[in-house]
Structure formats: C-alpha cells, structure tokens
C-alpha atoms as a PDB file:
ATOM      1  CA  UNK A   1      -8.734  45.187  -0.799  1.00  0.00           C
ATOM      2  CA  UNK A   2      -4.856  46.215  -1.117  1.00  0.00           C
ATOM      3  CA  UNK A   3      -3.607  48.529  -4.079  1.00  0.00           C
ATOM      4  CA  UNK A   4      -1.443  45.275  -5.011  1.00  0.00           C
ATOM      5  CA  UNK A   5      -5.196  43.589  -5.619  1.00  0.00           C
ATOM      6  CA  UNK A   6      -6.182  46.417  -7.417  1.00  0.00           C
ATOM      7  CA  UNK A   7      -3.865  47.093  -9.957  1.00  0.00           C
ATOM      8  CA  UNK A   8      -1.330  43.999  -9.008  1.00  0.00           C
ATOM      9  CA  UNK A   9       2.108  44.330  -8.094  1.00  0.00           C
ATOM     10  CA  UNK A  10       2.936  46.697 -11.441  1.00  0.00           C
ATOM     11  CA  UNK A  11       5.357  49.800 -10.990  1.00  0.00           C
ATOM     12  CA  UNK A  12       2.972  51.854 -10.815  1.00  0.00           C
ATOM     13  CA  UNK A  13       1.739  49.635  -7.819  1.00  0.00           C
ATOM     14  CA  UNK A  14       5.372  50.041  -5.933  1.00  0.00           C
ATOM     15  CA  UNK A  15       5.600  53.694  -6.341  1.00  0.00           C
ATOM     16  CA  UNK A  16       2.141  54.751  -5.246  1.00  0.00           C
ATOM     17  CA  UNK A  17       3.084  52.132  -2.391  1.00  0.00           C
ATOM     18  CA  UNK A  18       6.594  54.372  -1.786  1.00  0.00           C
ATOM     19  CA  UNK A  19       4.580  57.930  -1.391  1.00  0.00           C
ATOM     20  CA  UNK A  20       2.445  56.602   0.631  1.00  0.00           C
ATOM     21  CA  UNK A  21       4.444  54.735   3.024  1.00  0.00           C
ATOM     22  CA  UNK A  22       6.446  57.973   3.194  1.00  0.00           C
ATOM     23  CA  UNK A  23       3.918  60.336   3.606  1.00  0.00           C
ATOM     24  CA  UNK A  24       3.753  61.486   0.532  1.00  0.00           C
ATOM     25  CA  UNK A  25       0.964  61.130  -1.733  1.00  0.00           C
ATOM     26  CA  UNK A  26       0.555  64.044  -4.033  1.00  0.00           C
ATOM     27  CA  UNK A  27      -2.573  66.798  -2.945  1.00  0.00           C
ATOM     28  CA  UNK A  28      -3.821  66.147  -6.907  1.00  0.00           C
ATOM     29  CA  UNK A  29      -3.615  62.434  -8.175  1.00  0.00           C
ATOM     30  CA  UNK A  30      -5.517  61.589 -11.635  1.00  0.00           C
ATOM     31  CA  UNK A  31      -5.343  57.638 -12.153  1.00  0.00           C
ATOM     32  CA  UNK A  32      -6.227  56.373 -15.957  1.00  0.00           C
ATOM     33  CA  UNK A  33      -7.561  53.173 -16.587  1.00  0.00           C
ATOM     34  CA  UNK A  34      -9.481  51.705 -19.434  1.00  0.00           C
ATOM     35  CA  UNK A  35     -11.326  49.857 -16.735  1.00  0.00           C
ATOM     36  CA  UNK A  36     -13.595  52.176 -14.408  1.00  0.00           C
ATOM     37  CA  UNK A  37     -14.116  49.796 -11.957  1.00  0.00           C
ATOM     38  CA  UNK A  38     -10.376  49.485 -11.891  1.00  0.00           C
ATOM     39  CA  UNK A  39      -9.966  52.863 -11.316  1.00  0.00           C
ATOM     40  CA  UNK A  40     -12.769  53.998  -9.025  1.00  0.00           C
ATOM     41  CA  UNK A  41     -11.339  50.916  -6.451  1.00  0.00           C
ATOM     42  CA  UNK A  42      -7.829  52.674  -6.625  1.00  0.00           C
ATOM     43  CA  UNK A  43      -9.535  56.204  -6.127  1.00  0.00           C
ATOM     44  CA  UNK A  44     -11.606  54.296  -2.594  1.00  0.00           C
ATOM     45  CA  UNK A  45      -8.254  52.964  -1.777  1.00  0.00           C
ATOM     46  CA  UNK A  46      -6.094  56.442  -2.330  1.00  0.00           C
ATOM     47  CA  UNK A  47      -9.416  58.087  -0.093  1.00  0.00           C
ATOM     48  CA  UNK A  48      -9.023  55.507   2.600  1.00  0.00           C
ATOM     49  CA  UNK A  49      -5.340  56.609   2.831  1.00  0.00           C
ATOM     50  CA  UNK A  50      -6.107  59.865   3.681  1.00  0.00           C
ATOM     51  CA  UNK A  51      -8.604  59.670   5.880  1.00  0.00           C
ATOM     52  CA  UNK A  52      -7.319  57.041   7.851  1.00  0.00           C
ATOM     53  CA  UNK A  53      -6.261  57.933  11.213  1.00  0.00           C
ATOM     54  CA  UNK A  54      -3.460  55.151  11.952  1.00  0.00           C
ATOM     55  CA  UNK A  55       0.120  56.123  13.038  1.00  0.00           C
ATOM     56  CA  UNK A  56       1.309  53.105  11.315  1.00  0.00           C
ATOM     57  CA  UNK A  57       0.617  51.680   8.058  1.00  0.00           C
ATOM     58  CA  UNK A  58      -2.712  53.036   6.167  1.00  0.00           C
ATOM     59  CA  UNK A  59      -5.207  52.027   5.074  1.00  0.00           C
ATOM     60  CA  UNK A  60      -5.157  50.255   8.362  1.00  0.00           C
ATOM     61  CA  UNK A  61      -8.653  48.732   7.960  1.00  0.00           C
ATOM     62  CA  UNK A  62      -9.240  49.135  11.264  1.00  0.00           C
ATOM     63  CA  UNK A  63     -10.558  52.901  12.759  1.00  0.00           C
ATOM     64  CA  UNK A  64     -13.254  54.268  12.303  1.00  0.00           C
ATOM     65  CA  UNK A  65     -12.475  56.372   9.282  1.00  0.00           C
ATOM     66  CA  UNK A  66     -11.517  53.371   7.304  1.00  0.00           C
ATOM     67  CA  UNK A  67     -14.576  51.489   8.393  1.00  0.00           C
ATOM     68  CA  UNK A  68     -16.400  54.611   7.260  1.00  0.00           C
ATOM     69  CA  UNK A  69     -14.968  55.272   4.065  1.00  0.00           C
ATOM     70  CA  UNK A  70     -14.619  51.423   3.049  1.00  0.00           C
ATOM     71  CA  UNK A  71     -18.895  51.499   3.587  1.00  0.00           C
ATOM     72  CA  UNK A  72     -19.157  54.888   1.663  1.00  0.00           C
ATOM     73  CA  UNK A  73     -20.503  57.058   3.935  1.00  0.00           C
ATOM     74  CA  UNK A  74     -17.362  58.808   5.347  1.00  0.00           C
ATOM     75  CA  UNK A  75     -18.329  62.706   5.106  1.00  0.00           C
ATOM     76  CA  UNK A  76     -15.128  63.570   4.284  1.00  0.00           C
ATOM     77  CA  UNK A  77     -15.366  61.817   1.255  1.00  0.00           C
ATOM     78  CA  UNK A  78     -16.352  64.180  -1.441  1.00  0.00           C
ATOM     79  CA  UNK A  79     -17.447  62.178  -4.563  1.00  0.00           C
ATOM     80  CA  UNK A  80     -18.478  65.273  -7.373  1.00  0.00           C
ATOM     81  CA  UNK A  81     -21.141  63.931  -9.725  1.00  0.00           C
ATOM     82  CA  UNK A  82     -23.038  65.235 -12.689  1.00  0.00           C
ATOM     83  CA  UNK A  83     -26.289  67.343 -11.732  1.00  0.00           C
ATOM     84  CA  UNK A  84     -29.461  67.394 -13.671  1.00  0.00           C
ATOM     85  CA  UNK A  85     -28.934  65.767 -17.164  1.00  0.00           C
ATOM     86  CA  UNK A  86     -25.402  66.761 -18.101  1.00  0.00           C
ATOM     87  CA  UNK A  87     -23.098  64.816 -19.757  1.00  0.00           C
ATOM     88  CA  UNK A  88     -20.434  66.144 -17.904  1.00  0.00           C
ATOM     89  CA  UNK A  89     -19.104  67.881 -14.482  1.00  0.00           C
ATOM     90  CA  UNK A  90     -19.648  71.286 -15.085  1.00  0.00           C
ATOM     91  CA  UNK A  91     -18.656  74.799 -13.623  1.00  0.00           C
ATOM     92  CA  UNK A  92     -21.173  74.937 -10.972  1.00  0.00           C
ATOM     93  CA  UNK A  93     -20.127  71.531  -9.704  1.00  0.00           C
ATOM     94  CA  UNK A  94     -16.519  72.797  -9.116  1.00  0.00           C
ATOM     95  CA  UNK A  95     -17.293  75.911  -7.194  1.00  0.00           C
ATOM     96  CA  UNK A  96     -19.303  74.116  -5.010  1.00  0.00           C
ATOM     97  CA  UNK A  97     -15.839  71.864  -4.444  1.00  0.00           C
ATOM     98  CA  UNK A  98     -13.612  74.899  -4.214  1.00  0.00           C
ATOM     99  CA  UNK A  99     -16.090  76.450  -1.507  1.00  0.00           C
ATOM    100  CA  UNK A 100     -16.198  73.314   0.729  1.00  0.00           C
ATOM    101  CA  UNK A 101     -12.424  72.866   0.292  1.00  0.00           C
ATOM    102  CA  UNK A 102     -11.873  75.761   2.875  1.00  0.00           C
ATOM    103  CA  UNK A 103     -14.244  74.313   5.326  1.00  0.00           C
ATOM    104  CA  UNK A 104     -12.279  71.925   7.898  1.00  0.00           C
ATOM    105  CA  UNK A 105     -12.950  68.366   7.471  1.00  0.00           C
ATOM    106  CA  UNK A 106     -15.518  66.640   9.647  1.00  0.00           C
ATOM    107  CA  UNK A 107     -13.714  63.759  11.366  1.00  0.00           C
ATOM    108  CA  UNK A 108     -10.901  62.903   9.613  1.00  0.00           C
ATOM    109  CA  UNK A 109      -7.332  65.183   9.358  1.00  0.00           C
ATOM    110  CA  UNK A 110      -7.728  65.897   5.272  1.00  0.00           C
ATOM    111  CA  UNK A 111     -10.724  65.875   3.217  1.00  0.00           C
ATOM    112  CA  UNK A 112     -10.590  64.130  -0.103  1.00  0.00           C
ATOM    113  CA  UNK A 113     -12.688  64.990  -3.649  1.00  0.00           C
ATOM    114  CA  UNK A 114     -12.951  62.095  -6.237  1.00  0.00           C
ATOM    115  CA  UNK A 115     -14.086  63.640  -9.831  1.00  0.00           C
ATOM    116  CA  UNK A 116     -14.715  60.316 -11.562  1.00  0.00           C
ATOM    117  CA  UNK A 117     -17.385  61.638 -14.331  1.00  0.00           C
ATOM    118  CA  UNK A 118     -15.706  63.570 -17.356  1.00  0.00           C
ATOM    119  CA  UNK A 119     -15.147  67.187 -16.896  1.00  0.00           C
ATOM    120  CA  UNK A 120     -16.100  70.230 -19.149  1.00  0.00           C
ATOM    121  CA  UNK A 121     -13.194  72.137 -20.420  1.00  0.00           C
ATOM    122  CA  UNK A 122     -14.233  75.406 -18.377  1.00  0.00           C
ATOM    123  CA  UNK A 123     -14.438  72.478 -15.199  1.00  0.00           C
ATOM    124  CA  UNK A 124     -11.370  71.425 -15.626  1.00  0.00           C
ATOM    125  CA  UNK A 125     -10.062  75.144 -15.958  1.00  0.00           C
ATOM    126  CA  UNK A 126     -11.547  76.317 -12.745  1.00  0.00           C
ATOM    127  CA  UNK A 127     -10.362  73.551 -11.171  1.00  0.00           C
ATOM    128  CA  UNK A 128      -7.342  75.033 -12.024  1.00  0.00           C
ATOM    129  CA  UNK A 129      -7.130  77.655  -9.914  1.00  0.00           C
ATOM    130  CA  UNK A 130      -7.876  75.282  -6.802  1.00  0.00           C
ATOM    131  CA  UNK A 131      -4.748  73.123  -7.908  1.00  0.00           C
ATOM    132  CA  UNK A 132      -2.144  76.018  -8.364  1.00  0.00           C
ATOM    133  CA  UNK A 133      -3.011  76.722  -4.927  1.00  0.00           C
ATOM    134  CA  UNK A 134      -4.975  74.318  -2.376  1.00  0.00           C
ATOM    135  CA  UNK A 135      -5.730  74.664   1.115  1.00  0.00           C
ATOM    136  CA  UNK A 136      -3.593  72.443   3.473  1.00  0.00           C
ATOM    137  CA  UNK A 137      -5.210  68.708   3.912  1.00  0.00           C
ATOM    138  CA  UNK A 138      -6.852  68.306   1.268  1.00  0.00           C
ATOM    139  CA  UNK A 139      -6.503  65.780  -1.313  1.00  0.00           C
ATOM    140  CA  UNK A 140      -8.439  65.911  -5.529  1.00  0.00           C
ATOM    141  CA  UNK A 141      -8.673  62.003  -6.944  1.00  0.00           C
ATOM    142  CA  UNK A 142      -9.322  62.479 -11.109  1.00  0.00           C
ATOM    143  CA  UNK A 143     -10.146  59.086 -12.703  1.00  0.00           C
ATOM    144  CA  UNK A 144     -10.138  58.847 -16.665  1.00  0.00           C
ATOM    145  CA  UNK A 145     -10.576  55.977 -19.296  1.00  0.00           C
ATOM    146  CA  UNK A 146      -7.721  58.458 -21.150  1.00  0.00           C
ATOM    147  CA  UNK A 147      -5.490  60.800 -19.694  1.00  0.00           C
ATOM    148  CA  UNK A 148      -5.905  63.009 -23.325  1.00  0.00           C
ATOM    149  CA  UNK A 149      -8.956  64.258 -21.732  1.00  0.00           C
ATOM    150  CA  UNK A 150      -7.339  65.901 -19.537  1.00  0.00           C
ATOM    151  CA  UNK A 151      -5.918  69.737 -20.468  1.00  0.00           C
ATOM    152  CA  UNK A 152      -2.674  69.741 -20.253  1.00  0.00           C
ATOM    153  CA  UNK A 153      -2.321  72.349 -17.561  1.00  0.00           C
ATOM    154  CA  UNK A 154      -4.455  70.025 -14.957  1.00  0.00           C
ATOM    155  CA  UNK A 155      -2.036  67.066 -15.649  1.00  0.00           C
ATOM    156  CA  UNK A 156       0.952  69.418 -15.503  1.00  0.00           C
ATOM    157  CA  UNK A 157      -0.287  70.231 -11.242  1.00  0.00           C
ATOM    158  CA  UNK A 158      -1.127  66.741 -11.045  1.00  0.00           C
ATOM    159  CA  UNK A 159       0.438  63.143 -10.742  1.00  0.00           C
ATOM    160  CA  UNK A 160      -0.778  60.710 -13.452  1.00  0.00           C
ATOM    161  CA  UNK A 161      -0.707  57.099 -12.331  1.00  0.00           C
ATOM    162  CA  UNK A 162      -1.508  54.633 -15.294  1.00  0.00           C
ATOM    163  CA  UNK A 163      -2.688  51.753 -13.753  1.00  0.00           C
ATOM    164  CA  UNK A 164      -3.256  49.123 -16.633  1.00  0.00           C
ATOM    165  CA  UNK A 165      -0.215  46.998 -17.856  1.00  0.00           C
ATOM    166  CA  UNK A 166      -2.517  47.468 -21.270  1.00  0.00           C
ATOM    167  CA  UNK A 167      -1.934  51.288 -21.091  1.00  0.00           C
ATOM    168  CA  UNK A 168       1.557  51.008 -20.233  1.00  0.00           C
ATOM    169  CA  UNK A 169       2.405  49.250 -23.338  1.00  0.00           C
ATOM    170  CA  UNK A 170       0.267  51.492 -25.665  1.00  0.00           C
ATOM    171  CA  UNK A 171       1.377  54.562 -23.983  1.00  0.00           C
ATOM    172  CA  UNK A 172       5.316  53.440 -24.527  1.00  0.00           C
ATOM    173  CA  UNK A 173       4.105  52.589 -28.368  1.00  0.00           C
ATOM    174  CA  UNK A 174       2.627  55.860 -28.574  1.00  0.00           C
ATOM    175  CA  UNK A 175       5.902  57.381 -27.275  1.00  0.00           C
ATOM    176  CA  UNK A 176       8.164  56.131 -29.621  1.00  0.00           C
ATOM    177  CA  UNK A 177       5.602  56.606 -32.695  1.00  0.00           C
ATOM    178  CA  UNK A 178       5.516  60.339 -31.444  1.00  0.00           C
ATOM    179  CA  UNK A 179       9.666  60.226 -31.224  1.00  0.00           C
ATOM    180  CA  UNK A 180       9.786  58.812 -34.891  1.00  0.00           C
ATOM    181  CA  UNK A 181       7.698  61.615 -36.169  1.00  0.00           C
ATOM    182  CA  UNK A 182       9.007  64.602 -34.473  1.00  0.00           C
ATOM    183  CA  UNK A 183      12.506  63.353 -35.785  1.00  0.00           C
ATOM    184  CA  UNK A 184      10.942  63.425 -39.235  1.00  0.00           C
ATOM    185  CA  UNK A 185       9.520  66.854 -38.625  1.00  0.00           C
ATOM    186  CA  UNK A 186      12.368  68.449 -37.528  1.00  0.00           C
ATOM    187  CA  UNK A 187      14.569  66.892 -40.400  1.00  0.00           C
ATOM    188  CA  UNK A 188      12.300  68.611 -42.616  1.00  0.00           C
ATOM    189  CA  UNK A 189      11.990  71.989 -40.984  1.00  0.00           C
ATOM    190  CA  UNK A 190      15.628  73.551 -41.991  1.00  0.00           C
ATOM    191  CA  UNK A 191      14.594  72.620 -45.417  1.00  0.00           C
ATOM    192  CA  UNK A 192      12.030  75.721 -45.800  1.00  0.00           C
ATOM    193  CA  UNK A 193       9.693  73.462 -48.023  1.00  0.00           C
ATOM    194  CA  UNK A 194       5.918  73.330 -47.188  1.00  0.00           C
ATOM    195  CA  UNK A 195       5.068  70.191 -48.956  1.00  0.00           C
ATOM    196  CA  UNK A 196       7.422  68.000 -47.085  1.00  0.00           C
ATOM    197  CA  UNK A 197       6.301  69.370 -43.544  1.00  0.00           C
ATOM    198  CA  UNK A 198       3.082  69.020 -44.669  1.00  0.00           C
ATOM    199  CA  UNK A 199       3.508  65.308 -45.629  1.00  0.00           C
ATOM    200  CA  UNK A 200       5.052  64.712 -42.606  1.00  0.00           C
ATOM    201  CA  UNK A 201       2.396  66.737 -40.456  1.00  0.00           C
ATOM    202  CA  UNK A 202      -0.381  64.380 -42.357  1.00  0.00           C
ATOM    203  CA  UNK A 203       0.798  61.381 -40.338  1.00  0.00           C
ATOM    204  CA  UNK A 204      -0.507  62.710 -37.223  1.00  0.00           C
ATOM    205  CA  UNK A 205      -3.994  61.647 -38.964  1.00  0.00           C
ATOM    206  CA  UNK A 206      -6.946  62.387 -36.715  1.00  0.00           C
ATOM    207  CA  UNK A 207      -4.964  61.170 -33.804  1.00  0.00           C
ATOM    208  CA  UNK A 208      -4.870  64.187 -31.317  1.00  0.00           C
ATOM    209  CA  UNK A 209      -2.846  62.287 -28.633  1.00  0.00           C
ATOM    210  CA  UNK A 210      -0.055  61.734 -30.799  1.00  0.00           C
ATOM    211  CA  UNK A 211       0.253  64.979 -31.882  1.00  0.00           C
ATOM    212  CA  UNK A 212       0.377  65.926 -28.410  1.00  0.00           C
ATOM    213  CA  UNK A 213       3.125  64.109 -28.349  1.00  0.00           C
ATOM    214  CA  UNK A 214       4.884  65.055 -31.049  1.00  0.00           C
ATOM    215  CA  UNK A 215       4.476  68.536 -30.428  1.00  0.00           C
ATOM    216  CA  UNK A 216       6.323  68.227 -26.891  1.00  0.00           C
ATOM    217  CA  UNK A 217       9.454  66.241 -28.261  1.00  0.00           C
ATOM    218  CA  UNK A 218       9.415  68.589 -31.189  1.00  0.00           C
ATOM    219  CA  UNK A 219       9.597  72.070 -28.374  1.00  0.00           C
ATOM    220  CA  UNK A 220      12.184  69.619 -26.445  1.00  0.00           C
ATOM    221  CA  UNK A 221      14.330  69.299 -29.705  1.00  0.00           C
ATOM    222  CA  UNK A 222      14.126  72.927 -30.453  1.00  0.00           C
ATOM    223  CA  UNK A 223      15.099  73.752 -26.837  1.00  0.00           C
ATOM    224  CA  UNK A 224      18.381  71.328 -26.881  1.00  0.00           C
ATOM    225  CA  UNK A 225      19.085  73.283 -30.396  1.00  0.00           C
ATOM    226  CA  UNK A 226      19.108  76.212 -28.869  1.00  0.00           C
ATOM    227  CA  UNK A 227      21.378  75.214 -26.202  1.00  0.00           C
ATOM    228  CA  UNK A 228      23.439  73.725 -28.930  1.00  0.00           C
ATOM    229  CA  UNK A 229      23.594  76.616 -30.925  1.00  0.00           C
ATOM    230  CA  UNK A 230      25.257  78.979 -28.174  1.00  0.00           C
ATOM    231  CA  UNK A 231      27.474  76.058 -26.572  1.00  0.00           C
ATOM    232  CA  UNK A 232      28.347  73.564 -29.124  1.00  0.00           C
ATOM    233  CA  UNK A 233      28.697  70.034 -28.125  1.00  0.00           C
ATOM    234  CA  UNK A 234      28.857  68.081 -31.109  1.00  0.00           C
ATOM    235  CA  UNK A 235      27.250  65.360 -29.215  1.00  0.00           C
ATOM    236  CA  UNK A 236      23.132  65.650 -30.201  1.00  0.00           C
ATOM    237  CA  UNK A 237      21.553  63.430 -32.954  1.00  0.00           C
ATOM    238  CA  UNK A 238      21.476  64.950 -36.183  1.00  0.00           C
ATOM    239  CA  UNK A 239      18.192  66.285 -36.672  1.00  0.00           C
ATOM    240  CA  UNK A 240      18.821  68.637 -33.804  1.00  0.00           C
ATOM    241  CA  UNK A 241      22.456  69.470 -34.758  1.00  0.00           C
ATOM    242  CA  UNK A 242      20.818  70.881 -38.288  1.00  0.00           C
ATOM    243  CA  UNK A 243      18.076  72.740 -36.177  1.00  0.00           C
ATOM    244  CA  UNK A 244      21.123  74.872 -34.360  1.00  0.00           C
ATOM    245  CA  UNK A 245      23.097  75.316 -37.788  1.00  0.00           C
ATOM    246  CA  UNK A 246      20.216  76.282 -39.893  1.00  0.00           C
ATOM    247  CA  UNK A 247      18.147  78.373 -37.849  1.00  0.00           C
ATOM    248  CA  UNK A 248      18.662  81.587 -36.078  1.00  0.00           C
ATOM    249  CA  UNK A 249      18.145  81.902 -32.418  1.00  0.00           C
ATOM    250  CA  UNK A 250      15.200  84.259 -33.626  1.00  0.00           C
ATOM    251  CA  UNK A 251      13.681  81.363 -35.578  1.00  0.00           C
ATOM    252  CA  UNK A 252      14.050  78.752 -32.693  1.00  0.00           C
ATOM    253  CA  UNK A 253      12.350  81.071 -30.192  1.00  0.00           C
ATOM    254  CA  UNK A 254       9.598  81.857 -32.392  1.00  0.00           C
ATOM    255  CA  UNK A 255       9.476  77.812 -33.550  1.00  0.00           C
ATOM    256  CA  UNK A 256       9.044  77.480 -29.868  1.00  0.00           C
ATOM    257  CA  UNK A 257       6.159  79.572 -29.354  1.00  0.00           C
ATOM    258  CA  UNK A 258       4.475  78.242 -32.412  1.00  0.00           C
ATOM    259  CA  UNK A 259       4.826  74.707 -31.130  1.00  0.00           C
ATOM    260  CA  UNK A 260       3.114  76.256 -27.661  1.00  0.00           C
ATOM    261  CA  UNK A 261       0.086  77.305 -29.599  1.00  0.00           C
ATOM    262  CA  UNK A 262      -0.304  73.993 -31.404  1.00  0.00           C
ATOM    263  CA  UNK A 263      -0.335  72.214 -27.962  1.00  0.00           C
ATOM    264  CA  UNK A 264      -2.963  74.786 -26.829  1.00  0.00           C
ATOM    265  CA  UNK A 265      -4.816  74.737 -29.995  1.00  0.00           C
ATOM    266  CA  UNK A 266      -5.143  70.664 -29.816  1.00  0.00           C
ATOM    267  CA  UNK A 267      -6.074  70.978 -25.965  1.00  0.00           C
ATOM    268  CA  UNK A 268      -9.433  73.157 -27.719  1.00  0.00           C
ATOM    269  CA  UNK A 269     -10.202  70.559 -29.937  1.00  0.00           C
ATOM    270  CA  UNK A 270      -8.892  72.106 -33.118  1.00  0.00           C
ATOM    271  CA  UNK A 271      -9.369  70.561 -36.743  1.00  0.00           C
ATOM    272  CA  UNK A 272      -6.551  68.451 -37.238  1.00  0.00           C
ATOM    273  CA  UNK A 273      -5.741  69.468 -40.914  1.00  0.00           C
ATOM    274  CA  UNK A 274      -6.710  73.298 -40.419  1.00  0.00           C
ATOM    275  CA  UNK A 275      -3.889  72.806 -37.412  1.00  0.00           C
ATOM    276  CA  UNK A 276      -0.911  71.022 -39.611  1.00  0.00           C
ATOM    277  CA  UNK A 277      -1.983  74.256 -42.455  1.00  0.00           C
ATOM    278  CA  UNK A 278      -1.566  76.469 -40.036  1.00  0.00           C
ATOM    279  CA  UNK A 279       1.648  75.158 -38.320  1.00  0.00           C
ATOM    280  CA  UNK A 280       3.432  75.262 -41.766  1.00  0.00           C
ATOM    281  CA  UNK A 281       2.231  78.539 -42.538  1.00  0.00           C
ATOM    282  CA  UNK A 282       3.512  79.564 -39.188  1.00  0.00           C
ATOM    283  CA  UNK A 283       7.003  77.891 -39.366  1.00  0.00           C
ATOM    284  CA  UNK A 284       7.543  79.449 -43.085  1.00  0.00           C
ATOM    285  CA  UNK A 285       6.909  83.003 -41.370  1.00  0.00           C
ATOM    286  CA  UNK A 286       8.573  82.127 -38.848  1.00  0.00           C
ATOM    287  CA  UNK A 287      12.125  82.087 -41.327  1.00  0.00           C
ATOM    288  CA  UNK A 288      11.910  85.225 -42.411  1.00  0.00           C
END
C-alpha cells in the first residue's frame, strides 16, 4: 500500500512524496489524523522507507527489509507501547528508547521508533533531549488524533504532517478564527483598559488550541511592532501600527515575554479563565 492509498493524492501526500524521493525525510516526523488506522498505515509506510535497502525508489516492496517490516517483525522497527496499566507512554518507556537509539541497527542502515500511544508530559519532555540531538540513522514516527497534544517544544524539532483533508479544513478555520481574535486583542491592548481585554480574552472559551493560536499571532504582531517602531514603514495593518505608536519598546519586550509564558502556561494545562486574569494583570503591569 502506497502513501497516495493512504492518505490519497492530498499535499500533504506530494510533499512527504518530495523528501522522500530526495532523501530527505525529517529524523522526527509526528503525523495527525483523526483516524488511527489512517495514521499508524502512514507511520508502517514512513518505517518501510527507512529501512528499505533499495538504491532506487523506496519502499521498493521487494528486499528483505521491506518484506520484513511490511509483516511486522523487522527488528529495527521500534514500536514504544504502554507498560503495565498506564494510560500513557511514560518516562521509563523513553529511556529505554534513548538507550537503544545508540545501539547500531540490526539489519537495516537506520533504525526507526513509532510512539503511537499518547505521551505523558515528562515523556514527551525527555524525549526532548533525544530530538535536540539524535544519533545519526535514526528516525522517531509520533502519531496523534490532535497535534495540541503535543508540547510545543516537541513539534517545534519535529515535522507535522496532517494527513486528513478533514483536518486541513478545520485547522485553516482555526487559523483564521485565531487571526480574527489576536487582531481584536491587540486593538484593545494600547487602550490600557482591563475590561475590554478581558472581553476579548473570554472568547478563547475553554478552547486551548485556539488560544495557542492566538497567542503566537499575537507575539508575531508584537514582534513586526517592534520592527515598526525603530524603522517605520507605514505599510502594516492598523492594529500593529497602534502597537509601535502606543507602546514603548520596554512594553513590547515585556508584552513579548508575557505572551511566552501564556504559551507555556497553556502547554501545562492551565485554567483557562485564571490564564486570561492573569494575562491582563500582566499586560497592565507591563505599562507602567
């Protein structure tokens, strides 16, 4: 079974095609789908890739490796799963990858690691440390229903495919929901008025991915005002035009880090209405 049967001929189909046919494929790869199945074929298909030992196209199908890894029993084929009665890849689980991961692969050129259970946070965050730095051949799969289970530091050393034309559509809804409110937001910001930041903050509901969002285009905006407020263009939208006139480089750099913490806060799971409290609190300080 192609990719192109997998996931059909999507974009997301053509440029996973692209890295591989060039070599390519990134060492840390987390797919999202909606549909497991879906997504544990794609991670088979990603692991046949790498293993396979054709100098022409792979998967070729054909050597051994393939034959092996298409039955399931190629041993460099690392699939981590849950021990004992946990609901989800721990600590313990990791370090056992990150120890094998400097042991050379059996039969094949690269050994490959497919996480498909949910990971705990401290997982995901030693994990981490394999990511910033990983030994030469060796490739991590990550599937996910949602890619906001993810912390945002494993998705920033990793390549997030969305394989779903479902996904695609809600994620580019999401997107400009999230650009719509951090417009609002930052409109009201140079006002100095808690009750309008908090009415605007109150939209983010108990929606944690959106706020994600919003939170990045919001430290984007603030960024481009600060850029704006040293060399004028005259060319941004409004809304960040008013951030450079109104506040003080101070102010932006500190709006910046503030923003940062939100993001980090969210990633831990924060209450949603203790976090829009606090990021008005912070934002007033943040003016004087």
């Amino acid at each position: 079974m192609s990719l192109k049967d997998i996931i059909g001929d999507s974009e997301v189909c053509r440029q996973i095609e692209a890295l591989k046919d060039n070599r390519r494929l990134p060492h840390a790869v987390i797919l999202e789908s909606r549909d497991t199945t879906q997504a544990n074929a794609a991670a088979k298909e990603l692991a046949k890739i790498s293993v396979c030992s054709s100098s022409g196209k792979r998967p070729c199908g054909k050597c051994l490796n393939c034959v092996k890894a298409e039955e399931d029993i190629h041993p460099d084929i690392y699939k981590v799963k849950i021990t004992d009665k946990k609901q989800a890849v721990g600590v313990g689980e990791i370090r056992n990858l990150i120890s094998d991961c400097y042991i050379k692969p059996n039969e094949a050129a690269s050994k490959v690691y497919i996480i498909s259970d949910k990971m705990t946070a401290e997982a995901q965050n030693a994990l981490l440390k394999i990511l910033e730095e990983p030994p030469q051949n060796v490739r991590f799969i990550i599937t996910c229903e949602s890619s906001t289970t993810v912390l945002k530091t494993v998705l920033s050393r990793s390549t997030l495919f969305k394989l779903s034309a479902e996904q695609i559509k809600s994620a580019d809804e999401l997107d400009k929901k999230a650009e719509e409110l951090a417009v609002e937001i930052a409109n009201v910001i140079p006002q100095n008025t808690e009750m309008p930041l908090l009415s605007s903050l109150s939209k983010l509901g108990k929606d944690k991915a959106l706020a994600q969002k919003v939170f990045e285009k919001i430290s984007l905006f603030v960024s481009i005002a600060l850029e704006e407020k040293f060399i004028p263009t005259g060319k941004q939208p409004p809304h960040i035009r008013e951030l450079a006139r109104v506040l003080r480089k101070k102010s932006l750099v500190s709006l910046l880090d503030v923003t940062a913490q939100a993001q980090k806060m969210l990633a831990q799971n924060c209450n949603m209405n203790l976090l829009a409290t606090w990021y008005c609190a912070k934002i007033r300080q943040s003016r004087h």
